[in-house]
N, C-alpha and C. Protein backbone atom coordinates (compact mmCIF):
# COMPACT_ATOMS: atom_id res chain seq x y z
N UNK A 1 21.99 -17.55 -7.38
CA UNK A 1 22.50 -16.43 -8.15
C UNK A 1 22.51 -15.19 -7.26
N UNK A 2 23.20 -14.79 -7.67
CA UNK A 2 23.76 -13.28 -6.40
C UNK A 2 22.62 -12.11 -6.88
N UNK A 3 22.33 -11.00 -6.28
CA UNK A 3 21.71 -10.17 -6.26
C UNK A 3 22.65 -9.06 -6.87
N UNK A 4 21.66 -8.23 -7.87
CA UNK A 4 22.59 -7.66 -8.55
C UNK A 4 22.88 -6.28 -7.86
N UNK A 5 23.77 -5.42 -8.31
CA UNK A 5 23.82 -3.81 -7.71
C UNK A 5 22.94 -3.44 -7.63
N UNK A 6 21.98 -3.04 -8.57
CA UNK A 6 20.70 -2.21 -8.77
C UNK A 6 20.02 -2.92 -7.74
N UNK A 7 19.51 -4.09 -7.23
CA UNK A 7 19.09 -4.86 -6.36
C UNK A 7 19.73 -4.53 -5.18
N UNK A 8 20.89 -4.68 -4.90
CA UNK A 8 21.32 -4.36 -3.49
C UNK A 8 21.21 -2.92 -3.05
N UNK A 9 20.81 -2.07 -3.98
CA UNK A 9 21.18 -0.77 -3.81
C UNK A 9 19.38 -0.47 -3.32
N UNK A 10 18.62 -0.97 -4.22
CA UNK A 10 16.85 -0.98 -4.04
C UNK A 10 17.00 -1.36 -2.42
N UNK A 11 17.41 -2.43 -1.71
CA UNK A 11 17.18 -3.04 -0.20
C UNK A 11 17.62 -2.29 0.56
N UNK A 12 18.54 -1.79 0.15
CA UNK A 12 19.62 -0.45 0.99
C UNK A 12 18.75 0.67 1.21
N UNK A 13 17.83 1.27 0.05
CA UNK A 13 17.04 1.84 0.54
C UNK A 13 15.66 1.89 1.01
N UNK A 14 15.47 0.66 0.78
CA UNK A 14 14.20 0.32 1.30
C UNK A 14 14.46 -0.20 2.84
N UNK A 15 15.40 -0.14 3.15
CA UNK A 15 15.95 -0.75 4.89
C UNK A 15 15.37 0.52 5.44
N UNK A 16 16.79 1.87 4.76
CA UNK A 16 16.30 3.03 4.93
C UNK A 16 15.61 3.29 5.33
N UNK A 17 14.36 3.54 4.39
CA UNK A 17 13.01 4.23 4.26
C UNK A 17 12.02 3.36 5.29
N UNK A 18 12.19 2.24 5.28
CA UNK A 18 11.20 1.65 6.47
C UNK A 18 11.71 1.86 7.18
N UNK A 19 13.06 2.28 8.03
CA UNK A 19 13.44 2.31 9.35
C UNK A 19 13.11 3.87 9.43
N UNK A 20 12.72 4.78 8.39
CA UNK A 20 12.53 6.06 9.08
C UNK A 20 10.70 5.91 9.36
N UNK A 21 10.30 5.23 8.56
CA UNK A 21 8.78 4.95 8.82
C UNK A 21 7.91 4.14 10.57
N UNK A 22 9.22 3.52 10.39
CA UNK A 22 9.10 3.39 12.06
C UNK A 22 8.73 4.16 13.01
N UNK A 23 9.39 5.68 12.81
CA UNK A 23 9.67 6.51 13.88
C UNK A 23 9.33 7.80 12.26
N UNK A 24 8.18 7.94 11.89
CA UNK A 24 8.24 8.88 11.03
C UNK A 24 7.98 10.43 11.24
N UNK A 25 8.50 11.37 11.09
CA UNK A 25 8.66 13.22 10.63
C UNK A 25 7.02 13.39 10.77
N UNK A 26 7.14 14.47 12.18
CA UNK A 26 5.49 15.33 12.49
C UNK A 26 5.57 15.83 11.19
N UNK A 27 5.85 16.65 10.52
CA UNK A 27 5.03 17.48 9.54
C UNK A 27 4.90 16.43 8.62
N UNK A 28 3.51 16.80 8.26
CA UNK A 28 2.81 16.08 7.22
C UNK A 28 3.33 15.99 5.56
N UNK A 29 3.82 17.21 5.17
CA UNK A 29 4.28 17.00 4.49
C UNK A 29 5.75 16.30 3.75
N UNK A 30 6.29 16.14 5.15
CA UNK A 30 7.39 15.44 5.50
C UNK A 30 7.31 14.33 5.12
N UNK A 31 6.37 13.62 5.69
CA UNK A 31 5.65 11.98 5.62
C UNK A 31 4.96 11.94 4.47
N UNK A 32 4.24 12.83 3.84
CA UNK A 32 3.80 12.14 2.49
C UNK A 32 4.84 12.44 1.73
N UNK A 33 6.04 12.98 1.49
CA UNK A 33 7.47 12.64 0.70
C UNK A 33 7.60 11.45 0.84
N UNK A 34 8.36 11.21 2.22
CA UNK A 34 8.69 9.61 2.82
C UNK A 34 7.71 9.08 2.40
N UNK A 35 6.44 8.37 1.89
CA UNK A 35 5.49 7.55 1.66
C UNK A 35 5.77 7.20 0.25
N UNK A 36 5.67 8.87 -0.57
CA UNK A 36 5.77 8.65 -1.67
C UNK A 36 7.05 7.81 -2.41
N UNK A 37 8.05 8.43 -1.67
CA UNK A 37 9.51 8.08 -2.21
C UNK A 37 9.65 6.28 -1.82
N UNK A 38 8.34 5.72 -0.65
CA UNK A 38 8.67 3.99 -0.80
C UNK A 38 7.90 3.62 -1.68
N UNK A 39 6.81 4.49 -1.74
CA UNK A 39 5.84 3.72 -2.95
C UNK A 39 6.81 3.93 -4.12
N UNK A 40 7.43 4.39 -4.44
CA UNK A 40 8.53 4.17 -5.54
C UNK A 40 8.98 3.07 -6.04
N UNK A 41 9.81 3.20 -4.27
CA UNK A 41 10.78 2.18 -4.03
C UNK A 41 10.06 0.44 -4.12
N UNK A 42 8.92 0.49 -3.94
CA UNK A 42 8.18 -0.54 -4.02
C UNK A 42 7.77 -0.82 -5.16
N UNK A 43 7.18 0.12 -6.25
CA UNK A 43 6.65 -0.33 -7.59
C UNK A 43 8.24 -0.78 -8.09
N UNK A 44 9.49 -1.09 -7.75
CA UNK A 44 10.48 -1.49 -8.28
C UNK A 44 10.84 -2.90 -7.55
N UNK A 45 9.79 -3.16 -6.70
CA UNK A 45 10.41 -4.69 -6.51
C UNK A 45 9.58 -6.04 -7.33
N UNK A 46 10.07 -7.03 -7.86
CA UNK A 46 9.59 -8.29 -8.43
C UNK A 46 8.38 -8.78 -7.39
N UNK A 47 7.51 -8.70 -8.09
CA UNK A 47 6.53 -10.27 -7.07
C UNK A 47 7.37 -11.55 -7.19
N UNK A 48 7.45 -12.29 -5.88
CA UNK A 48 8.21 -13.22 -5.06
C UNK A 48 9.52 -12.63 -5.21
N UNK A 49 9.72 -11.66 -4.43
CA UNK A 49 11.17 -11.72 -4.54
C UNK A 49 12.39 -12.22 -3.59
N UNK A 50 13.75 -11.89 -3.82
CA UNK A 50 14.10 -12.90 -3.23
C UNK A 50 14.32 -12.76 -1.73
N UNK A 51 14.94 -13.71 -0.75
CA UNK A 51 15.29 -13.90 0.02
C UNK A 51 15.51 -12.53 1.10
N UNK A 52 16.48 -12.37 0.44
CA UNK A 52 17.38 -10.78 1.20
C UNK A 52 16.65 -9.25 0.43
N UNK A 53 15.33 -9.67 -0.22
CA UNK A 53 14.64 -8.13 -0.55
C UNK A 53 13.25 -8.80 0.28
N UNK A 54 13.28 -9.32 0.64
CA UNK A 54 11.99 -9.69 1.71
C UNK A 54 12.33 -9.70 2.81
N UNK A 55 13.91 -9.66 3.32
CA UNK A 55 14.23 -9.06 4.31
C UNK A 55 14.09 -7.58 4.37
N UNK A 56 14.55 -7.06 3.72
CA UNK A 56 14.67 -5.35 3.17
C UNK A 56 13.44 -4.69 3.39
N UNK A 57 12.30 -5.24 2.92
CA UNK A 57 11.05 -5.03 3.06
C UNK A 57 10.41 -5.05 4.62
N UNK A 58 11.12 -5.87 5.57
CA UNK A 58 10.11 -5.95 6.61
C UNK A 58 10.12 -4.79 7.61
N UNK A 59 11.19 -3.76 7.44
CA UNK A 59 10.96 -2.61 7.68
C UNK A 59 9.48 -1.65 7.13
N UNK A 60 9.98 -1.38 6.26
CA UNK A 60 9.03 -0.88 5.48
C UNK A 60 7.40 -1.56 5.92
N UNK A 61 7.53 -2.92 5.94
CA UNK A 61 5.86 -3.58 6.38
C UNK A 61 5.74 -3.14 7.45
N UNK A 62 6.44 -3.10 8.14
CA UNK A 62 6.01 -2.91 9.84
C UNK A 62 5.64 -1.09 9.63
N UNK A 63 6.55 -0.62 9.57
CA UNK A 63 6.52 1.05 9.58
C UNK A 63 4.91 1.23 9.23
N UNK A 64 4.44 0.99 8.34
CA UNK A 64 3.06 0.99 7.56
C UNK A 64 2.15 0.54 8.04
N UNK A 65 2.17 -0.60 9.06
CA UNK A 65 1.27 -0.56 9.87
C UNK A 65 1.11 -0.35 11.68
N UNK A 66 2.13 1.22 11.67
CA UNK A 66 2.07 1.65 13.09
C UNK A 66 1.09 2.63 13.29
N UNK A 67 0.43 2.75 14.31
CA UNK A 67 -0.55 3.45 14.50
C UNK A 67 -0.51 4.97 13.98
N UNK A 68 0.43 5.37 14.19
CA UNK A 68 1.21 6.57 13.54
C UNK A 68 0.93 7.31 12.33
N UNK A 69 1.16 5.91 10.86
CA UNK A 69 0.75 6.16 10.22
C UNK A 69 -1.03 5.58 9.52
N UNK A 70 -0.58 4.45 9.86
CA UNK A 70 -2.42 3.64 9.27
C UNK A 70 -3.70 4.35 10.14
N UNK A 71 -3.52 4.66 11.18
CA UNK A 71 -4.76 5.55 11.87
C UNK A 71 -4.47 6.93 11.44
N UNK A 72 -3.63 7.51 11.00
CA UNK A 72 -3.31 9.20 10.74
C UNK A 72 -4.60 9.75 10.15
N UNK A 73 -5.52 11.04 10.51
CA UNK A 73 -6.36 11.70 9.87
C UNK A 73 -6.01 12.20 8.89
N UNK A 74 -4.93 12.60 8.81
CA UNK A 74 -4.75 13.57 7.41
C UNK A 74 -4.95 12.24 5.98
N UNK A 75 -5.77 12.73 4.94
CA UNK A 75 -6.27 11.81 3.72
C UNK A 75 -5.26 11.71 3.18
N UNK A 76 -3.92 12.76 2.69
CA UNK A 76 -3.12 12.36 2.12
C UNK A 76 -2.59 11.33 2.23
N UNK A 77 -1.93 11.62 3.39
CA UNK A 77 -1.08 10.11 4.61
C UNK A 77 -2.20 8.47 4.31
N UNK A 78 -3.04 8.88 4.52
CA UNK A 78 -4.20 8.07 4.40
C UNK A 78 -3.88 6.91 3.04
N UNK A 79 -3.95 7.82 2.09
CA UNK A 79 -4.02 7.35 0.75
C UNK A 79 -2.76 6.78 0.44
N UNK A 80 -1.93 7.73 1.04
CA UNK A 80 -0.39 6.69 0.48
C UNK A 80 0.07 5.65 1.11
N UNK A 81 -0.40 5.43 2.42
CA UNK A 81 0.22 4.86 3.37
C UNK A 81 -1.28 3.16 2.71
N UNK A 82 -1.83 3.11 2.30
CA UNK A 82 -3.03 2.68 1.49
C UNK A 82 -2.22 2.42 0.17
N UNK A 83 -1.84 3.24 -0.74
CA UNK A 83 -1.45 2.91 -2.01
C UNK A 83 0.26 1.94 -1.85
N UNK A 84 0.67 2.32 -0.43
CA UNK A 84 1.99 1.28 -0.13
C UNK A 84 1.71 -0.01 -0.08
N UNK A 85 0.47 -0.30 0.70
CA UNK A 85 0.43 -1.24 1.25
C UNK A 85 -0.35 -2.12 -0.23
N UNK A 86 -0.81 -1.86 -0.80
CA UNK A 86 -1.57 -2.31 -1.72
C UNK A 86 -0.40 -2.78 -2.69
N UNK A 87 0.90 -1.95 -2.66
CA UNK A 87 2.55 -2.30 -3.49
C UNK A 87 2.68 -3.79 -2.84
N UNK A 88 3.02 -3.49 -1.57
CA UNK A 88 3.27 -4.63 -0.34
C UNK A 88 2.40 -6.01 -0.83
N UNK A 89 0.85 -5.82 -0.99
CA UNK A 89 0.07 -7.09 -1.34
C UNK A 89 0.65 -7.35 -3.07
N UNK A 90 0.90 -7.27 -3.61
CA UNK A 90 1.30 -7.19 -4.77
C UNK A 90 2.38 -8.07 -5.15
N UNK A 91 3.56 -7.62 -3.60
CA UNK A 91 5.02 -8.25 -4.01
C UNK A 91 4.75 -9.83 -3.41
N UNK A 92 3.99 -9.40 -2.51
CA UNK A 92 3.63 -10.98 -1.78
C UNK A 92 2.72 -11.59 -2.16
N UNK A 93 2.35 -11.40 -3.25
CA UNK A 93 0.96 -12.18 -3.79
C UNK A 93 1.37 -13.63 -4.11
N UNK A 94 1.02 -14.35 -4.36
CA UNK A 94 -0.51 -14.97 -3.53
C UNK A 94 -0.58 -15.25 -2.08
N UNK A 95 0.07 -14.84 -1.06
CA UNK A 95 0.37 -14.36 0.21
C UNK A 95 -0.14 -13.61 0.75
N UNK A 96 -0.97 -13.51 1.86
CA UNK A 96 -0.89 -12.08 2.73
C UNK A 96 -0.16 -11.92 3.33
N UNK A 97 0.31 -10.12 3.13
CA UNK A 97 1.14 -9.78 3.70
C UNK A 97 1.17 -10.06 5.52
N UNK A 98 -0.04 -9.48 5.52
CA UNK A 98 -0.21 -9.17 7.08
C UNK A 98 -1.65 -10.00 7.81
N UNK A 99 -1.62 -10.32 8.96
CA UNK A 99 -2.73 -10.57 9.61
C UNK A 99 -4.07 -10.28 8.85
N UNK A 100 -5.33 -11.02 9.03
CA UNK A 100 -6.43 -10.82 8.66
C UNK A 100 -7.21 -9.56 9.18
N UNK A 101 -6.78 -9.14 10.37
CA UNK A 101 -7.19 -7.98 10.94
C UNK A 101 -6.83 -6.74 10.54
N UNK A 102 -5.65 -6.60 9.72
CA UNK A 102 -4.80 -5.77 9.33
C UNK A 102 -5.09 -5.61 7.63
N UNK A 103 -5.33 -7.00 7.22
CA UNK A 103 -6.29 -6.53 5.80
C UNK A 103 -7.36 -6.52 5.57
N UNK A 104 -7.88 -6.77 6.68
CA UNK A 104 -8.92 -6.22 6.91
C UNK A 104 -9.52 -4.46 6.67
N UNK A 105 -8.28 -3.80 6.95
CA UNK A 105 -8.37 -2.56 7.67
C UNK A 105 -7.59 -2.05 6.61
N UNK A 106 -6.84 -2.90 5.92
CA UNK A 106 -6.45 -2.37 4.38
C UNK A 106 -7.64 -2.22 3.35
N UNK A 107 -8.36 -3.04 3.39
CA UNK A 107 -9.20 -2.90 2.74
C UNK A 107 -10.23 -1.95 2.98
N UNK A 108 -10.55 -1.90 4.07
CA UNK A 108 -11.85 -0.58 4.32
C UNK A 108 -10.58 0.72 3.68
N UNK A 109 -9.18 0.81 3.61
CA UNK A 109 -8.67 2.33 3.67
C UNK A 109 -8.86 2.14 2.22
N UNK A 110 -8.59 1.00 1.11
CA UNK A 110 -9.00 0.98 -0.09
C UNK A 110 -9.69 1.37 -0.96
N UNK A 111 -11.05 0.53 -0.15
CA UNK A 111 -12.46 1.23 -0.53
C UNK A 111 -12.79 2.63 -0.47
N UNK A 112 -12.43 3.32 0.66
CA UNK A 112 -12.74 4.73 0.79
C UNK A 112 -12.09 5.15 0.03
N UNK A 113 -10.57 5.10 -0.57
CA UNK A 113 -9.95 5.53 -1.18
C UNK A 113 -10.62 5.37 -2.60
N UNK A 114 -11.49 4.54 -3.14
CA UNK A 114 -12.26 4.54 -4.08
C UNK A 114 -13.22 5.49 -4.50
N UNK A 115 -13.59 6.55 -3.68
CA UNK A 115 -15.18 7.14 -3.59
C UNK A 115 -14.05 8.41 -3.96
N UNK A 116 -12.74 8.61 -4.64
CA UNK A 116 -12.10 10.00 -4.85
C UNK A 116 -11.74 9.41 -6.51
N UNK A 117 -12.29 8.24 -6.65
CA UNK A 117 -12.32 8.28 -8.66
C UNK A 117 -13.35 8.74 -9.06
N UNK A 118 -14.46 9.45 -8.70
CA UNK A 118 -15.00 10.32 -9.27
C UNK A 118 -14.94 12.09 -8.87
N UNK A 119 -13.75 11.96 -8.61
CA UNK A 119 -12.78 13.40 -8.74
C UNK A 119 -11.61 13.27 -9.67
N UNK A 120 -12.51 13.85 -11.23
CA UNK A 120 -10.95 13.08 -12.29
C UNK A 120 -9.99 13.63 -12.52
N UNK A 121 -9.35 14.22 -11.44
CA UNK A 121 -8.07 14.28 -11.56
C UNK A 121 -7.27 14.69 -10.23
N UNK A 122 -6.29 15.00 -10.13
CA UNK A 122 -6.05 15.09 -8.76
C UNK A 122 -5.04 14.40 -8.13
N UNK A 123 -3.98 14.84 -6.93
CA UNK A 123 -3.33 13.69 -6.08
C UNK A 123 -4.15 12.84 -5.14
N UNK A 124 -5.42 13.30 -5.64
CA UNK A 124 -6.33 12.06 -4.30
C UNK A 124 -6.61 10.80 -5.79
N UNK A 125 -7.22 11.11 -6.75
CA UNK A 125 -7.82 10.66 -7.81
C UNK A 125 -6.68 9.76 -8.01
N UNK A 126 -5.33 9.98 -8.64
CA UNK A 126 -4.26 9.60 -9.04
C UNK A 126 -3.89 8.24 -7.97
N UNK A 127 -3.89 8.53 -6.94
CA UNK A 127 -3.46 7.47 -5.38
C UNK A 127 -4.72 6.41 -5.56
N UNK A 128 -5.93 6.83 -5.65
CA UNK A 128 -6.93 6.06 -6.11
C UNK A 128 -6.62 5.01 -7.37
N UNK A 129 -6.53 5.39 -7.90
CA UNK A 129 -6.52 5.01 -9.59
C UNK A 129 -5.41 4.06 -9.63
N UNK A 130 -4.12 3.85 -8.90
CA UNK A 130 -2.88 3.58 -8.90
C UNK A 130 -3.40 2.04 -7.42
N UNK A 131 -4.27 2.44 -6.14
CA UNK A 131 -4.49 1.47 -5.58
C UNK A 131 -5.65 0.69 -6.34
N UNK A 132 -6.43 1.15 -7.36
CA UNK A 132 -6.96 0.05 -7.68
C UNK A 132 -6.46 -0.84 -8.71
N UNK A 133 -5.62 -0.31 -9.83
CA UNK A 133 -4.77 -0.68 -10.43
C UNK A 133 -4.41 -2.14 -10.01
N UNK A 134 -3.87 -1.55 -8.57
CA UNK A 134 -2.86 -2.70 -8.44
C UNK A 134 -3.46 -4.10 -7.29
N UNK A 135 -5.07 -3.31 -6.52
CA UNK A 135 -6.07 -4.34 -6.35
C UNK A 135 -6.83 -5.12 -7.78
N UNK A 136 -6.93 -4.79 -8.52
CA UNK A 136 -6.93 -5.37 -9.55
C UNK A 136 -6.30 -6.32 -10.06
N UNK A 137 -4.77 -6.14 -10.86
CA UNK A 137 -3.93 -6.97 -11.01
C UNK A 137 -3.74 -8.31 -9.89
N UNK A 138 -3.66 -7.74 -8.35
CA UNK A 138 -3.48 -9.13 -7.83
C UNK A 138 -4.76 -9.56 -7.71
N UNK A 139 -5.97 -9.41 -7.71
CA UNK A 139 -7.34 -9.60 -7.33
C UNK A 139 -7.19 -9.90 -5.92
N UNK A 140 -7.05 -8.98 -5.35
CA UNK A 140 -7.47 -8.87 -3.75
C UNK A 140 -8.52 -8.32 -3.60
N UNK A 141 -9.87 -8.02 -4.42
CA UNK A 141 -11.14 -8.59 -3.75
C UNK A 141 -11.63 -10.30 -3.86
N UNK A 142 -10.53 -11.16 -4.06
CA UNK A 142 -10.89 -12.23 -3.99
C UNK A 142 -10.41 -12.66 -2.58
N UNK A 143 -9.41 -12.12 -2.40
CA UNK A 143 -9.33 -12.41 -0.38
C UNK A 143 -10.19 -11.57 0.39
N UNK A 144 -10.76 -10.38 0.40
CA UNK A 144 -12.00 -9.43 0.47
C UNK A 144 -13.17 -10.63 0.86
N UNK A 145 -13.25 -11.55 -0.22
CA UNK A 145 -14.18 -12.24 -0.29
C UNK A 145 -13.78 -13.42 1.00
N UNK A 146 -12.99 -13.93 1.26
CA UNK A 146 -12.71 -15.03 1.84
C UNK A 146 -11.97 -14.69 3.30
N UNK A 147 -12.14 -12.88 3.52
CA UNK A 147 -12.08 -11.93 4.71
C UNK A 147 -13.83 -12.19 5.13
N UNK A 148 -13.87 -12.44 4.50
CA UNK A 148 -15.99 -11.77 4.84
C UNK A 148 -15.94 -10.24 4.66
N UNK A 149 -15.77 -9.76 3.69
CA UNK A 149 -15.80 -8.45 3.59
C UNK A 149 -17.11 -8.12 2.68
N UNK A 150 -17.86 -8.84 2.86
CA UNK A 150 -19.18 -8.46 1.82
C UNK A 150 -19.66 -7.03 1.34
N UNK A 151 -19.58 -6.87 2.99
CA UNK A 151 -20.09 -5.10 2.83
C UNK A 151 -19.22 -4.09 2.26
N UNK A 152 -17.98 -4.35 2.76
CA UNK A 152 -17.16 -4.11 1.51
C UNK A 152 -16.98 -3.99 0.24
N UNK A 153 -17.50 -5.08 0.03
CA UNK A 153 -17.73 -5.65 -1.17
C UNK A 153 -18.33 -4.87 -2.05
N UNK A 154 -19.53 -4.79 -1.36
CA UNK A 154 -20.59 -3.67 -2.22
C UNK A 154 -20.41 -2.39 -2.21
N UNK A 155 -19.56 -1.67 -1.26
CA UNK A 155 -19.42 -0.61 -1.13
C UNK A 155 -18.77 0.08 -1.76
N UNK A 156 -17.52 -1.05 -2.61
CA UNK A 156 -16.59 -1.12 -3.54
C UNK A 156 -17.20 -1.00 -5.00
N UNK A 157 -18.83 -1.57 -5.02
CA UNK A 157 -19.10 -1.62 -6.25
C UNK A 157 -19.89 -0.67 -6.32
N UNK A 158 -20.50 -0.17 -5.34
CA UNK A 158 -21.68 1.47 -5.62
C UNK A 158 -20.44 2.63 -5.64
N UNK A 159 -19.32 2.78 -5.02
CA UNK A 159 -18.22 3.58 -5.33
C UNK A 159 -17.93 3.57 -7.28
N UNK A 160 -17.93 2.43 -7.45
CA UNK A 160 -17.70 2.29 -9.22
C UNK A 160 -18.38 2.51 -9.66
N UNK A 161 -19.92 2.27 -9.37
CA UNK A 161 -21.19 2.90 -10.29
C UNK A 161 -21.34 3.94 -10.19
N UNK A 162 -20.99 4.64 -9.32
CA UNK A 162 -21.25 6.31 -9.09
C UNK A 162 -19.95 7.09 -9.68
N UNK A 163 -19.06 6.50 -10.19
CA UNK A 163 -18.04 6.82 -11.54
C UNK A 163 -19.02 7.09 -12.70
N UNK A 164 -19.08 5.45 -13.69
CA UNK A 164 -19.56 5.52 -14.34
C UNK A 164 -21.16 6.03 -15.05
């Protein structure tokens, strides 16, 4: 079955947007637009999707994990470039997206990103709330677990007790 408009038009810009993520805009605020506007573009794709939007996507995967952005200091960048990738595990579930080393390193940006839900409200709180959301739904602390991420593990759960 053919891919519909709204579909071809989603890959079109998700080619886009990962090919500017490649090579992404010094100002910061530049790049957390661009971040935001794929995490968009991403909460609109199907888990397993098809063929030619998993092509569309491998821009976008790669862009996300260039040093550029996944090592960036600034927390914003941090968090979104974190709340993408967490879209990314989502569409490919029960799949990893990326190398073990690489979710590895998703996961530590996760966790930290956890210790800003007890700031209730906020664009840090909100990016939080939205990556656990969607670690949740796929249960990717069950690959966490089968990463050896123990310490993780726990670090994930004294972050939640110090919420509640």
């Amino acid at each position: 079955m053919g891919s519909s408009k709204r579909e071809i038009e989603l890959e079109e810009q998700l080619k886009d947007a990962g090919n500017l993520l490649l090579n992404p805009p010094s100002p910061v605020d530049e790049v957390i637009n661009l971040l935001d506007k794929v995490e968009h573009l991403l909460a609109n794709v199907e888990q397993a999707p098809s063929r030619s939007m998993r092509d569309a996507l491998l821009p976008t995967m790669k862009g996300l994990i260039t040093n550029d952005l996944l090592r960036r200091s600034d927390m914003d960048v941090r968090l979104s470039v974190t709340s993408c990738i967490s879209e990314i595990t989502r569409i490919t579930a029960p799949d990893s997206p990326y190398d073990d080393e690489l979710m590895k390193e998703f996961f530590q940006l996760a966790v930290s990103a956890f210790e800003n839900l007890s700031h209730a409200s906020g664009r840090y709180y909100m990016k939080a709330l939205s990556i656990l959301d969607t670690v949740a739904k796929v249960r990717s602390c069950l690959l966490m677990l089968d990463l050896e991420c123990d310490k993780l593990v726990v670090e994930m759960f004294q972050h939640f007790l110090k919420v509640i």
